[in-house]
C-alpha atoms as a PDB file:
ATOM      1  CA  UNK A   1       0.000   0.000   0.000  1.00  0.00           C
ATOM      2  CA  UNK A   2       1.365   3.669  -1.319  1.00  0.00           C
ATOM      3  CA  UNK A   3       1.517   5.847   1.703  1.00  0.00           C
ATOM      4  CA  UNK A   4      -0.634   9.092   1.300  1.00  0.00           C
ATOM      5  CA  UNK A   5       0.509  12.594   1.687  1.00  0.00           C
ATOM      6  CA  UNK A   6      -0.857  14.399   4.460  1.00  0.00           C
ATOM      7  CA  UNK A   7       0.998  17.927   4.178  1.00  0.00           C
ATOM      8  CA  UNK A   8      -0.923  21.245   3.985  1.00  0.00           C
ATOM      9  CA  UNK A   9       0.078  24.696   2.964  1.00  0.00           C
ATOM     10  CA  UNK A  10      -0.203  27.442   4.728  1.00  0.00           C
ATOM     11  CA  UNK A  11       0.415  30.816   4.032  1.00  0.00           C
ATOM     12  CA  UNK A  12       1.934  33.300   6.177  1.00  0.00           C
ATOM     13  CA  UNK A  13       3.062  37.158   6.313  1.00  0.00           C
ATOM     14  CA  UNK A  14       6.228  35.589   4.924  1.00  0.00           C
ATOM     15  CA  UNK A  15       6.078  32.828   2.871  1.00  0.00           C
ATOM     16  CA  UNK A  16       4.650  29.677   3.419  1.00  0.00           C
ATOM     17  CA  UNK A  17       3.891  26.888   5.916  1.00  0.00           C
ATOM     18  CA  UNK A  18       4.522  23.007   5.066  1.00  0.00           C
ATOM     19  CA  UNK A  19       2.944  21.560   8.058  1.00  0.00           C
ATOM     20  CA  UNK A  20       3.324  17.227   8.278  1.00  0.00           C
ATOM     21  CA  UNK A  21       1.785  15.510  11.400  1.00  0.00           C
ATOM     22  CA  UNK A  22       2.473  12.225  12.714  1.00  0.00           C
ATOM     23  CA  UNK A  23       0.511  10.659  16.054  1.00  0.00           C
ATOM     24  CA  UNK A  24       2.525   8.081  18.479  1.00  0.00           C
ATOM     25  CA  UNK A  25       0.958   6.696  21.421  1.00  0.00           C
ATOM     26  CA  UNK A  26       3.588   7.420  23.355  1.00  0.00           C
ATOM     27  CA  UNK A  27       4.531  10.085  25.936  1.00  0.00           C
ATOM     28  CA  UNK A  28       6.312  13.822  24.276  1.00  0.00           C
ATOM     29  CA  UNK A  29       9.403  12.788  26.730  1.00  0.00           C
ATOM     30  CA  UNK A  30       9.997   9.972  24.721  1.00  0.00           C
ATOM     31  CA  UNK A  31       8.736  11.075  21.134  1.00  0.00           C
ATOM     32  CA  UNK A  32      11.243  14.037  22.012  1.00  0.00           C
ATOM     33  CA  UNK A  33      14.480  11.816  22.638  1.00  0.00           C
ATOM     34  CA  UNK A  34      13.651  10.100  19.098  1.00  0.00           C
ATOM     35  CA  UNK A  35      14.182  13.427  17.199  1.00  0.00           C
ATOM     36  CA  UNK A  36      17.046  14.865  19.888  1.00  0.00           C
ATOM     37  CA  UNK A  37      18.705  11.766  20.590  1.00  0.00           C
ATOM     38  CA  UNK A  38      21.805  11.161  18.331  1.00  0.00           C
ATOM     39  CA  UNK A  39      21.856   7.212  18.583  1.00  0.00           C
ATOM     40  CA  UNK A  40      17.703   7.666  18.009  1.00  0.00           C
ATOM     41  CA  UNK A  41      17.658  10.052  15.117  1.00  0.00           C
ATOM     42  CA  UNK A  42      20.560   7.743  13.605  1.00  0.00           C
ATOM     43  CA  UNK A  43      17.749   5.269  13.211  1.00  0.00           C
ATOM     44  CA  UNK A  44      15.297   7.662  11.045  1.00  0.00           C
ATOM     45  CA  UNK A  45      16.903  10.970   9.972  1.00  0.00           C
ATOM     46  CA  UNK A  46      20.795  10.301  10.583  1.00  0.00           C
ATOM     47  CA  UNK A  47      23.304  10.762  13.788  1.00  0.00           C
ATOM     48  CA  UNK A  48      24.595  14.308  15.049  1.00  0.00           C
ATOM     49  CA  UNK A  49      27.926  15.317  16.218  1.00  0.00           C
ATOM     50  CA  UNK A  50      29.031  18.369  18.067  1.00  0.00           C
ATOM     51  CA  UNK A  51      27.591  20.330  21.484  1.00  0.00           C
ATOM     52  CA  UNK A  52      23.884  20.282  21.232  1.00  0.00           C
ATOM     53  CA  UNK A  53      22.592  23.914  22.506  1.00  0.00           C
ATOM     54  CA  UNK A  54      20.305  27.238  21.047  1.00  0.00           C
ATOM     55  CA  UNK A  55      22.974  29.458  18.992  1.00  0.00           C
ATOM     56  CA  UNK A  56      25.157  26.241  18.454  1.00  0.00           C
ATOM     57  CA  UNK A  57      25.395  24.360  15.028  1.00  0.00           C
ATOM     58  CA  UNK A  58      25.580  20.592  15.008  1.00  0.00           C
ATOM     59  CA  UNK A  59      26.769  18.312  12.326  1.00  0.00           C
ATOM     60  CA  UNK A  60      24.117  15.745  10.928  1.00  0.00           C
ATOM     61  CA  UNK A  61      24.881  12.874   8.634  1.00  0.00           C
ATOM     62  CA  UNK A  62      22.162  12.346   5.821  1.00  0.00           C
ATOM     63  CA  UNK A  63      22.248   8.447   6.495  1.00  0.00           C
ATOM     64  CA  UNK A  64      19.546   7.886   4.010  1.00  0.00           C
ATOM     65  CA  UNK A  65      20.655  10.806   1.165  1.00  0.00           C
ATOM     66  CA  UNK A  66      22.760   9.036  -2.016  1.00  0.00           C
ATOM     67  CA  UNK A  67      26.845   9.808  -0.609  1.00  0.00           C
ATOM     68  CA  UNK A  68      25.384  10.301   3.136  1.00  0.00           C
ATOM     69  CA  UNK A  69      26.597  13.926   3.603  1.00  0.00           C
ATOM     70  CA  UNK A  70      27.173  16.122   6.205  1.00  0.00           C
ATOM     71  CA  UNK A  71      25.333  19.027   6.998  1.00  0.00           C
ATOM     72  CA  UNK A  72      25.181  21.827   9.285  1.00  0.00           C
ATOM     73  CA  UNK A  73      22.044  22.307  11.178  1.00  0.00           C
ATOM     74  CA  UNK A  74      22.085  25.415  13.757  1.00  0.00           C
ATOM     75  CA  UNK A  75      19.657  25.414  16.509  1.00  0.00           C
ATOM     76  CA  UNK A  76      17.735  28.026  17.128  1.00  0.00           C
ATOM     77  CA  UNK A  77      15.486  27.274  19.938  1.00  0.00           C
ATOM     78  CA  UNK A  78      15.200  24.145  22.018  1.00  0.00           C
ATOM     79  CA  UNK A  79      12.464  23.734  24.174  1.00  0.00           C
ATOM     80  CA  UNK A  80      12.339  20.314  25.662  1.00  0.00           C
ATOM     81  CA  UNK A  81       9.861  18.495  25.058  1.00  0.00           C
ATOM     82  CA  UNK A  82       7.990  21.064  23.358  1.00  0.00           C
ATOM     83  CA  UNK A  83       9.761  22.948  20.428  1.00  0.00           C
ATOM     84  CA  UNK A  84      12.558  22.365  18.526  1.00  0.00           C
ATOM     85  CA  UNK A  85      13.780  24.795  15.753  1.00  0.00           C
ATOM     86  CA  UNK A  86      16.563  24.924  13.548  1.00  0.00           C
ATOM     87  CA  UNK A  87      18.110  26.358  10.129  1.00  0.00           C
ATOM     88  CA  UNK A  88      19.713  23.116   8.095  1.00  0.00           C
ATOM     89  CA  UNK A  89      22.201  24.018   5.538  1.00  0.00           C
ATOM     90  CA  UNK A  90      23.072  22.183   2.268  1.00  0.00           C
ATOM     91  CA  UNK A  91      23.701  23.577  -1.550  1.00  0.00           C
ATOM     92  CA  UNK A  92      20.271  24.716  -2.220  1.00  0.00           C
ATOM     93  CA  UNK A  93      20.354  27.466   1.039  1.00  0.00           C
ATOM     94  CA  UNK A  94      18.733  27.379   4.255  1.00  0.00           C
ATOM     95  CA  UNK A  95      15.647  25.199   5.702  1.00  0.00           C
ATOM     96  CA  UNK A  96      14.529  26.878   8.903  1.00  0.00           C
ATOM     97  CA  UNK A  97      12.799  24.026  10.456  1.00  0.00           C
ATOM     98  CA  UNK A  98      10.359  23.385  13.856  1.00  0.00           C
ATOM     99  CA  UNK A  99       9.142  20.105  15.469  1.00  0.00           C
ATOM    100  CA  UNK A 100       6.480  20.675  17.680  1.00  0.00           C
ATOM    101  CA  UNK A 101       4.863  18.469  20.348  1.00  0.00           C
ATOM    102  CA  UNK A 102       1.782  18.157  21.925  1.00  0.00           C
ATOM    103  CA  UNK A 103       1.051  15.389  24.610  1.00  0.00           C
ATOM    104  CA  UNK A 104      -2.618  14.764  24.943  1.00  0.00           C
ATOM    105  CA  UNK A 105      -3.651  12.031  27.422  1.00  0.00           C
ATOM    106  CA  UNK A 106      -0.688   9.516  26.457  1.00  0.00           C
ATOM    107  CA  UNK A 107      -0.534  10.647  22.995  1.00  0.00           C
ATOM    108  CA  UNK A 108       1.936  12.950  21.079  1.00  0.00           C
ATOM    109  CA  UNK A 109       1.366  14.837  18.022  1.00  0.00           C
ATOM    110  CA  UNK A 110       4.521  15.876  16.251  1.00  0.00           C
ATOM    111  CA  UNK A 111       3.991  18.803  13.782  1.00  0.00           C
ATOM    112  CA  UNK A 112       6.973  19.887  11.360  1.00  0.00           C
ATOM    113  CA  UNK A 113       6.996  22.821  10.149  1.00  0.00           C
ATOM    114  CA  UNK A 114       9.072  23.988   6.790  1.00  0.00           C
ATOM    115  CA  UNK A 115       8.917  27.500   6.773  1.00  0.00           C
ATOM    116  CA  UNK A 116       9.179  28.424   2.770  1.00  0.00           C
ATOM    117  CA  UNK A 117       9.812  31.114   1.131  1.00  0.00           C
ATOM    118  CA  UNK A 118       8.641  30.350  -2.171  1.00  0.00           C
ATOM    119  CA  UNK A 119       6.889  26.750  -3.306  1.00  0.00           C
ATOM    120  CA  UNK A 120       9.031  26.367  -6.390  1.00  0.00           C
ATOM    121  CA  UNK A 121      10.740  23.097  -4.404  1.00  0.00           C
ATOM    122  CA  UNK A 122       7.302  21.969  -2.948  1.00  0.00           C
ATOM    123  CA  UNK A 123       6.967  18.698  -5.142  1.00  0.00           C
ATOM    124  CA  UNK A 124      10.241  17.220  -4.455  1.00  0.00           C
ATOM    125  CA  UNK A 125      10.480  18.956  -0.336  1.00  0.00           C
ATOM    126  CA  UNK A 126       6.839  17.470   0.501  1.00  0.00           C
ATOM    127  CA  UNK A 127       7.670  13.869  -0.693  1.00  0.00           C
ATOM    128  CA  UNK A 128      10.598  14.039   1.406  1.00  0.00           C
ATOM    129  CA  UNK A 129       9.144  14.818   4.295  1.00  0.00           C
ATOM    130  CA  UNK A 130       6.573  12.573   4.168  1.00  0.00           C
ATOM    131  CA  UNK A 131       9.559   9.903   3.718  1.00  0.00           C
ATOM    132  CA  UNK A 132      11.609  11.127   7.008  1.00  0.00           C
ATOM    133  CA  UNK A 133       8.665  11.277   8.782  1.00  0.00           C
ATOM    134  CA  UNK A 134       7.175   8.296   8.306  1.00  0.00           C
ATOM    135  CA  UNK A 135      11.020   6.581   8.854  1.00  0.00           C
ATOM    136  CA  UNK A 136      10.635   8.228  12.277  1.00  0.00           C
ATOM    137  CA  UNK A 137       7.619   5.771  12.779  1.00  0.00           C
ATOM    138  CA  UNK A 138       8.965   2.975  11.431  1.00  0.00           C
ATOM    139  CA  UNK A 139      12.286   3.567  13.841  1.00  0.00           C
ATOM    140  CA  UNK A 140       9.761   3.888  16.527  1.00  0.00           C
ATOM    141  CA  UNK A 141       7.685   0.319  15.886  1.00  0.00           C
ATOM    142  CA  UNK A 142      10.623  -1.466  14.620  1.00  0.00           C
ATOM    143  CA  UNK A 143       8.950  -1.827  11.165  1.00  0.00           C
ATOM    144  CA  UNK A 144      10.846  -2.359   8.068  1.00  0.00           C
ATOM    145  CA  UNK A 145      11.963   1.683   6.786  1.00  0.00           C
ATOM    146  CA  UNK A 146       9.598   3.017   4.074  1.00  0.00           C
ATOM    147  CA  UNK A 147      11.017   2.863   0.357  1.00  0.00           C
ATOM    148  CA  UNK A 148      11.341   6.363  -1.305  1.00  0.00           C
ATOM    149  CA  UNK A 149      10.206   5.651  -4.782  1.00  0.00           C
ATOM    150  CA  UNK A 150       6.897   5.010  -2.876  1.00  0.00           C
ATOM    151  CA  UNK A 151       7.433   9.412  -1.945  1.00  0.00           C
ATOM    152  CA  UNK A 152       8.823  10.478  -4.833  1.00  0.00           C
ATOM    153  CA  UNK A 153       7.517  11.023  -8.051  1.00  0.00           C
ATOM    154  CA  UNK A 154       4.821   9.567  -6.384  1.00  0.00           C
ATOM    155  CA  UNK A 155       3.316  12.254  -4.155  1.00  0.00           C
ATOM    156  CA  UNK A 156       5.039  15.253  -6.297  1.00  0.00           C
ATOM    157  CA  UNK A 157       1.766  15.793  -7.892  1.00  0.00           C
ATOM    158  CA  UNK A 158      -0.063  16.350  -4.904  1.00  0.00           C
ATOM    159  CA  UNK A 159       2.052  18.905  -3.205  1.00  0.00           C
ATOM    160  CA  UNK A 160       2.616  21.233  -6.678  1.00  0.00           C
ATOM    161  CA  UNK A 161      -1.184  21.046  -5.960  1.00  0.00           C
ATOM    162  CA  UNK A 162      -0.605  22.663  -3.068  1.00  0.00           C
ATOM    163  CA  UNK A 163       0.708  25.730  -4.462  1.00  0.00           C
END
């Protein structure tokens, strides 16, 4: 079964919104430690090296990009287990990024947040999201990782839509 997209677009006084969700019945404490944890995120996203802290930039390893690179990501706020924001660096510019958590009853919403300037990347971005995000559940029920052609071209349609 093709997994659907679920982002939406949102516009704001400076560009654009790409909000993904994701549920886990699971507390925000823990949820949190799978996207701040470097021996957790190695499992979904990639691991982190350097001194984890607002104003500091850490090192993240693109485990499941083709050559695996290395890429600055400089955090901007960290609010355990709340908010999480950073600006991730790579050839095309910078991604300012949140993760944001919301514990309801034993349950934790995670909502990322691509803040865009433009939607010109939005068919290839979306797909990609949908990927990492839905490796972050598979790392989290210790089911087989997702397959990206299944993301991209795949979904591509549907976020262009978006626009």
């Amino acid at each position: 079964m093709k997994p659907e997209p679920t982002g939406r677009l949102v516009p704001t006084p400076s560009g654009y919104d790409l909000i993904l969700t994701r549920t886990y019945r699971a507390s925000a404490d823990d949820v949190w430690a799978s996207v701040t944890e470097p021996e957790r995120t190695a499992r979904w996203f990639g691991p982190w090296r350097g001194e984890a802290a607002p104003g500091r930039t850490v090192e993240v390893q693109l485990s499941y990009e083709e050559s695996a690179p290395w890429c600055p990501i400089r955090i901007e706020a960290c609010e355990p287990p709340r908010r999480l924001a950073v600006s991730m660096q790579d050839e095309a510019g910078s991604w300012p990024l949140e993760l944001l958590l919301t514990e309801t009853g034993g349950t934790t919403e995670v909502r990322l947040i691509h803040h865009l300037t433009s939607t010109d990347q939005l068919g290839s971005t979306g797909p990609d999201w949908e990927y990492y995000l839905d490796m972050l559940t598979a790392s989290r029920t210790d089911e087989p990782r997702p397959d990206f052609e299944d993301y991209y071209p795949a979904q591509k349609a549907y976020f262009e839509s978006l626009a």
